[in-house]
Protein backbone atom coordinates (compact mmCIF):
# COMPACT_ATOMS: atom_id res chain seq x y z
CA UNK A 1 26.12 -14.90 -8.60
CA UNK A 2 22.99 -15.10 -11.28
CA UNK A 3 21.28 -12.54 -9.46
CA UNK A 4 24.40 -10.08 -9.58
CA UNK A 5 25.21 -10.99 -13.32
CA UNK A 6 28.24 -10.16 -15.46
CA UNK A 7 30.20 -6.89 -14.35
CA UNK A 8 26.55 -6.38 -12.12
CA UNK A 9 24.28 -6.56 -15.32
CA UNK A 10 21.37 -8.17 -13.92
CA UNK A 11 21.38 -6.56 -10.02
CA UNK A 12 21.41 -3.18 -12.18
CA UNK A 13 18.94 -4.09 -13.97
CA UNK A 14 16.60 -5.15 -11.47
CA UNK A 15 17.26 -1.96 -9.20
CA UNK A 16 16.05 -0.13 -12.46
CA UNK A 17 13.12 -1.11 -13.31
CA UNK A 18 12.04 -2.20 -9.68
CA UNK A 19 13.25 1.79 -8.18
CA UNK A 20 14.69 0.00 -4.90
CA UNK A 21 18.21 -1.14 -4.16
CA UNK A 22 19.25 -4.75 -3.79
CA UNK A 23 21.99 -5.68 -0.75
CA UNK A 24 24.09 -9.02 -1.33
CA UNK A 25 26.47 -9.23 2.07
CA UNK A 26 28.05 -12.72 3.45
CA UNK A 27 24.53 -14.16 4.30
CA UNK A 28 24.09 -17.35 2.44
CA UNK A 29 21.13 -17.35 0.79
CA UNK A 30 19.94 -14.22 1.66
CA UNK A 31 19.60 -11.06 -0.08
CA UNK A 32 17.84 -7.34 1.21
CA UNK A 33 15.40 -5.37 -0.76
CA UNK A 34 15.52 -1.71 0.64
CA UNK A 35 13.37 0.92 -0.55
CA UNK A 36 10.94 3.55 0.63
CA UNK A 37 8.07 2.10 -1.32
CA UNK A 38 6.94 -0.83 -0.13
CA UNK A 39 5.27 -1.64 -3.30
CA UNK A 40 8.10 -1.78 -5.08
CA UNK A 41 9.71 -3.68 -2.77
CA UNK A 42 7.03 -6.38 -2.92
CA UNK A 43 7.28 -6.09 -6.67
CA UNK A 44 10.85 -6.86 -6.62
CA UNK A 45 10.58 -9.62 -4.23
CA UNK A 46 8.17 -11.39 -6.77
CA UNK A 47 10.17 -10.98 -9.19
CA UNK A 48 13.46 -11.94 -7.68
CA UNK A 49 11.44 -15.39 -6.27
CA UNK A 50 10.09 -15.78 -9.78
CA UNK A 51 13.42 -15.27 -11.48
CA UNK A 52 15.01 -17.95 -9.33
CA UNK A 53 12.42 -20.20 -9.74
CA UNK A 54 12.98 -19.59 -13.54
CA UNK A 55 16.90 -19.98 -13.29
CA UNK A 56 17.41 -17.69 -16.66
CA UNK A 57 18.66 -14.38 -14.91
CA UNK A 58 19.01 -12.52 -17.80
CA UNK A 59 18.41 -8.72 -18.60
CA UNK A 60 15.40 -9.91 -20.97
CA UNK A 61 13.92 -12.26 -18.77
CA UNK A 62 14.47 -10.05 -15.88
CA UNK A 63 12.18 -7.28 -17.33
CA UNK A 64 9.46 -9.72 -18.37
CA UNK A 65 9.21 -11.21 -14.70
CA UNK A 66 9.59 -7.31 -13.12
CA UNK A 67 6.17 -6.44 -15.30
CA UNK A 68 4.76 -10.14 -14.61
CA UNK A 69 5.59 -9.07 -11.05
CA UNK A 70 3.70 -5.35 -11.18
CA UNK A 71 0.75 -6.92 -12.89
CA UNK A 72 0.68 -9.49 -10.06
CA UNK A 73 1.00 -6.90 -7.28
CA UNK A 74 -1.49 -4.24 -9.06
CA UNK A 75 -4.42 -7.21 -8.99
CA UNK A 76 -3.36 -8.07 -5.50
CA UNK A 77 -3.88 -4.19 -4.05
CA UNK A 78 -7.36 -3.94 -6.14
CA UNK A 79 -8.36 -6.80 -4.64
CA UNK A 80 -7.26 -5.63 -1.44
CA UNK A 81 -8.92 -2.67 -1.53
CA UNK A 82 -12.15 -4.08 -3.22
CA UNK A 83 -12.09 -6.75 -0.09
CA UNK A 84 -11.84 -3.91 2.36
CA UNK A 85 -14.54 -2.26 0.88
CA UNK A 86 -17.05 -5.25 1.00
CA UNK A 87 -15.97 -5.97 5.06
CA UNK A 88 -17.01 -2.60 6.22
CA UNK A 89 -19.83 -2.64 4.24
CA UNK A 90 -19.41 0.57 2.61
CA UNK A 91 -19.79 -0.71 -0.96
CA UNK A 92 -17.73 0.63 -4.30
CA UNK A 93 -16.17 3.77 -4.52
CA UNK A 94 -13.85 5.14 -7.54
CA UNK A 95 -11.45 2.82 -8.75
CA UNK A 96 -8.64 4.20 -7.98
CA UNK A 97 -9.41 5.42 -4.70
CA UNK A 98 -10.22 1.51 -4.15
CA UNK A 99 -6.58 1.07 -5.75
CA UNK A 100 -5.23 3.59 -2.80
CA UNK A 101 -6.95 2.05 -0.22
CA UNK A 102 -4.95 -1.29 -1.26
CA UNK A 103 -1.65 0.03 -1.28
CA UNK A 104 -2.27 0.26 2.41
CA UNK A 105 -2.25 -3.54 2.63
CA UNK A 106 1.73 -3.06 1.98
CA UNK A 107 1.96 -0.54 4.72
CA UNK A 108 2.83 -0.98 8.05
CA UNK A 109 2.76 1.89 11.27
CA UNK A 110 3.97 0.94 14.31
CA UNK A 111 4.27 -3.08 13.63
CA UNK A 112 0.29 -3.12 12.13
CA UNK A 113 -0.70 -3.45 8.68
CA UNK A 114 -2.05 -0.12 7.73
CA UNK A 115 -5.63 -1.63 5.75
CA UNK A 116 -6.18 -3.94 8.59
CA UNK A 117 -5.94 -0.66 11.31
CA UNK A 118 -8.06 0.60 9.25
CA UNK A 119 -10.77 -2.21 9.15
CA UNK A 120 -10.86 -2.30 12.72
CA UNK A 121 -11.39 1.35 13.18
CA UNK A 122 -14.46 1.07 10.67
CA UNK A 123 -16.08 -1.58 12.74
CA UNK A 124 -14.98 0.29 16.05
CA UNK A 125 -16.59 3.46 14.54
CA UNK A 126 -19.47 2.16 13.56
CA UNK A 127 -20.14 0.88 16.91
CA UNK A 128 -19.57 3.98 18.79
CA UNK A 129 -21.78 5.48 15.59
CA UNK A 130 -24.64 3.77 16.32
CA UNK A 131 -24.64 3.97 20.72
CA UNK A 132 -24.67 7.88 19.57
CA UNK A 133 -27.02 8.53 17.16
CA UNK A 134 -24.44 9.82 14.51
CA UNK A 135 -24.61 8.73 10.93
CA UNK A 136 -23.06 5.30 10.62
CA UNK A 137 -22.22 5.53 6.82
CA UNK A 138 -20.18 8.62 7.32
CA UNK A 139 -18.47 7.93 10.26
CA UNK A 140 -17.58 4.40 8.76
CA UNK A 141 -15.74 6.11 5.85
CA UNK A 142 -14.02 8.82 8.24
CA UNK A 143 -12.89 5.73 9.65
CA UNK A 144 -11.58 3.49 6.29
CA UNK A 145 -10.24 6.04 4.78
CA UNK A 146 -8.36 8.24 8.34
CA UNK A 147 -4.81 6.51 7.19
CA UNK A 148 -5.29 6.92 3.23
CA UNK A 149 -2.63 9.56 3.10
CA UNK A 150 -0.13 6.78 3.97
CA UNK A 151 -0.59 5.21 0.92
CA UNK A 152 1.25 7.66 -1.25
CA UNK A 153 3.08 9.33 2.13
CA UNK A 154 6.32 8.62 0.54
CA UNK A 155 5.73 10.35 -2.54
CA UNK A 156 4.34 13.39 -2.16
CA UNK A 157 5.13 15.91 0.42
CA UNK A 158 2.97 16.45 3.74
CA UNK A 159 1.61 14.95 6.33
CA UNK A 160 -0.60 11.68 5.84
CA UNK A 161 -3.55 13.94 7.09
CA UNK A 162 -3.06 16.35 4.87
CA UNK A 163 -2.44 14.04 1.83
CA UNK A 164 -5.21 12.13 2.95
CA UNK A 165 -7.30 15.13 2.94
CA UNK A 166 -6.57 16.39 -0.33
CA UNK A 167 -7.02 12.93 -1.66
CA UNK A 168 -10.58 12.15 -0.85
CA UNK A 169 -11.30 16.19 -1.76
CA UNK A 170 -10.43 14.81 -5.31
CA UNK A 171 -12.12 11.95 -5.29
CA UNK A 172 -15.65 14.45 -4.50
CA UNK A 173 -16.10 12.64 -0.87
CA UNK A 174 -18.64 14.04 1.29
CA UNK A 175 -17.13 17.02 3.27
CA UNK A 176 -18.63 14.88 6.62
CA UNK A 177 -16.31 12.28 5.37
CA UNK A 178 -13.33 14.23 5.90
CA UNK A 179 -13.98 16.00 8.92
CA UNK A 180 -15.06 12.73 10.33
CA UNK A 181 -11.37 11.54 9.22
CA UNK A 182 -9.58 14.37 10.28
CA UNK A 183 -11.55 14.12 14.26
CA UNK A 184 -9.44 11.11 14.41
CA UNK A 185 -6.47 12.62 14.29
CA UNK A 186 -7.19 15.66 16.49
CA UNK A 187 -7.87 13.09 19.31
CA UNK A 188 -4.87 10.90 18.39
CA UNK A 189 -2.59 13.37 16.16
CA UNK A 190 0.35 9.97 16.35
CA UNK A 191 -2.17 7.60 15.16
């Protein structure tokens, strides 16, 4: 009843600022988050839990723990992304590419975690780098970055290859980057 508020007050509010929609059915105890983004639903989760721990559910206090929340979540994905950096060894790259690369940690395909796929295939890659003679480094970041379109896949229009594509074109990446990213997909255009 909190959550829900007067005449829906607070449940509106939180579907606001949070951009997903909140589902109260006959489940004790239970609420659903749905949303495309599942950044915003992880935001909203916080802030729900953080709310209840509270108690004051409150249009006021509901905004303060929604930004508490995005703050929260925004530190989590740079340190996602800075930690997935450092395990493949590839070292620092812009900012907010690192910040992309983070998002995927809230990402799942097929039942895996998007930024831990991704890992895997680095270390995989480099491997298979090394047995042929190719150059490590690039095939490494072919290999990070392959899913990064699926970061922002929801927003903007295209497939996460192509986004993906575009993306690290902005961000200046070596061409060999790319077209190491993009072999991927030619061999496993579902993956």
């Amino acid at each position: 009843g909190k959550i829900i508020g007067k005449e829906g007050r607070n449940i509106k509010t939180i579907e606001r600022l949070t951009g997903v929609d909140i589902i109260i059915d006959d489940t004790p105890e239970a609420l659903i988050i749905s949303g495309y983004d599942p950044v915003r639903r992880q935001i909203a989760r916080l802030a729900i839990e953080k709310l209840i721990q509270d108690g004051r559910i409150r249009p006021g206090k509901i905004e303060e723990m929604v930004e508490k929340a995005k703050n929260e979540i925004n530190d989590k994905i740079r340190e996602a992304g800075e930690a997935a950096l450092f395990e493949t060894g590839i070292g620092a790259v812009d900012p907010k590419l690192t910040y992309l690369l983070g998002r995927l940690a809230y990402r799942t395909s097929y039942g895996q975690n998007v930024l831990m796929h991704s890992v895997e295939m680095t270390h995989i890659a480099a491997m298979l780098a090394t047995e042929l003679g190719a150059d490590v480094m690039v095939t490494k970041k072919g290999a990070l970055f392959h899913d990064l379109g699926k970061a922002v896949d929801h927003e903007v229009q295209g497939t996460h290859v192509e986004i993906g594509r575009k993306l690290l074109q902005k961000f200046n990446m070596d061409p060999r980057v790319i077209q190491a990213m993009e072999a991927h997909h030619d061999e496993y255009p579902y993956a």
